[in-house]
Protein backbone atom coordinates (compact mmCIF):
# COMPACT_ATOMS: atom_id res chain seq x y z
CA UNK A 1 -20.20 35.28 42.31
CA UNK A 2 -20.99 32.46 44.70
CA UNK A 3 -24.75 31.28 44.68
CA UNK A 4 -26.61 29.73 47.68
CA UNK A 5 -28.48 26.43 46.57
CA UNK A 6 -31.07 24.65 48.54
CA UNK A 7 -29.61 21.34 49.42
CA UNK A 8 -30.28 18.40 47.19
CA UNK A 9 -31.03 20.59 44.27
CA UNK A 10 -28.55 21.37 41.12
CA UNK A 11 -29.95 23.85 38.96
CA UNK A 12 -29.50 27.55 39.35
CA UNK A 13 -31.73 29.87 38.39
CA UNK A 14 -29.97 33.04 37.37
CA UNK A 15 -33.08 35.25 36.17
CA UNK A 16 -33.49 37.70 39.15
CA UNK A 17 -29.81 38.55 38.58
CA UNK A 18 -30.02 39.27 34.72
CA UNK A 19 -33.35 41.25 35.23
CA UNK A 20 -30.99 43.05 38.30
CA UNK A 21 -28.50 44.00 35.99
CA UNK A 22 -30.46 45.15 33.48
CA UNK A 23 -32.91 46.98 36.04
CA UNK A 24 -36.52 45.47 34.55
CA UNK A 25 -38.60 44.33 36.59
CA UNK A 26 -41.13 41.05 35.82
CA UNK A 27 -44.12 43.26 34.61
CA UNK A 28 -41.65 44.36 31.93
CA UNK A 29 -40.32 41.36 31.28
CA UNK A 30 -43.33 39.34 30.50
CA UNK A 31 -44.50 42.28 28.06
CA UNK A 32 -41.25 42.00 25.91
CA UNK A 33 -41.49 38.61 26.10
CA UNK A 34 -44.67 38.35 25.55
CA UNK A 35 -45.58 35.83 28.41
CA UNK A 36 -47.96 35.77 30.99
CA UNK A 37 -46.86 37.96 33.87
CA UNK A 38 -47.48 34.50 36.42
CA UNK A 39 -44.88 32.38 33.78
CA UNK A 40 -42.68 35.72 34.58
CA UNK A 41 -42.88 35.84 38.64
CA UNK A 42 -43.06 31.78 38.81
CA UNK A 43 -39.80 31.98 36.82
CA UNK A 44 -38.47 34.87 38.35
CA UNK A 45 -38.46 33.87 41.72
CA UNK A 46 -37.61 29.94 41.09
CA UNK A 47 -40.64 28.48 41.74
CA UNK A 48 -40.98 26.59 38.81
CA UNK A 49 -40.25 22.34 39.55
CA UNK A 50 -40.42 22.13 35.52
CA UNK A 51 -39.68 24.66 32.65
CA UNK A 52 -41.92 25.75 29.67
CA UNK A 53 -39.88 25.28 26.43
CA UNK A 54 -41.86 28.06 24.72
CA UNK A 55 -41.43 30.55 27.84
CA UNK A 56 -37.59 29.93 27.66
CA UNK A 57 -37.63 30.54 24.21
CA UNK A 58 -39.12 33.75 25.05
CA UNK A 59 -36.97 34.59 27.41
CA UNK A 60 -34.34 33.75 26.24
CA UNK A 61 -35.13 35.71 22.29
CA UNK A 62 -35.92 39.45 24.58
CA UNK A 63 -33.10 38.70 26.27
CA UNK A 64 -30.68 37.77 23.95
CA UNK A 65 -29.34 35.09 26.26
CA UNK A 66 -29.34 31.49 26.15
CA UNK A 67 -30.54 29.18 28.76
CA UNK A 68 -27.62 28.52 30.21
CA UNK A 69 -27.04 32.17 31.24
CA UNK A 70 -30.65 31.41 32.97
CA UNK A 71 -30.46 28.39 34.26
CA UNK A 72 -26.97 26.90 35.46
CA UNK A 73 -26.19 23.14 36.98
CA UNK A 74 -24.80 23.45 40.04
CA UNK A 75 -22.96 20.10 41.07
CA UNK A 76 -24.28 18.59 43.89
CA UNK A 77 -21.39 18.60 46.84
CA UNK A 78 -22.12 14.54 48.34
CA UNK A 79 -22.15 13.39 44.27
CA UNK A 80 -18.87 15.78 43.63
CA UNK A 81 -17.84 14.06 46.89
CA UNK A 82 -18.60 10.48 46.29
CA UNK A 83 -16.95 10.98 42.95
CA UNK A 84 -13.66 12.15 44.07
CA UNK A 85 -13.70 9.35 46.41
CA UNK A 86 -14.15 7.01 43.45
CA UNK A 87 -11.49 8.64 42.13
CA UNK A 88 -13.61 9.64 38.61
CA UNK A 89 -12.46 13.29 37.19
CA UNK A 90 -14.89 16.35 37.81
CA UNK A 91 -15.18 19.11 35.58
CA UNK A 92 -13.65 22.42 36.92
């Protein structure tokens, strides 16, 4: 599944798609977790500029996932560019 990225950033936040999957919503989410329901929605819908170890943690326990199901680098395409140019191997 392709995911759009605001320009200049390179991490992915994947938690509105597990939660759709699963079909919880962020009221239910911060009860299992047992975080506040604002860590929940400022998680949930990516508004977070740093993350909360211990919310993660929580997270990432009720779900049974691990953070990298949550949150996922995205390569940035002028670095991935520049690179090539350089002629340095990127990851595929």
């Amino acid at each position: 599944m392709v995911h759009k990225v605001e320009v200049g950033r390179v991490i992915d936040n994947r938690l509105s798609e597990i939660l759709g999957r699963r079909r919880m919503n962020v009221s239910e989410l911060a009860k299992g977790a047992g975080i506040s329901r604002g860590a929940a929605h400022k998680l949930y819908h990516d508004r977070s500029e740093s993350f909360d170890r211990e919310v993660l943690d929580r997270v990432c326990t009720f779900l049974r996932v691990g953070v990298g199901d949550i949150l996922v680098h995205v390569p940035d395409e002028a670095a991935e560019t520049a690179d090539v140019e350089r002629g340095v191997p990127t990851a595929t």
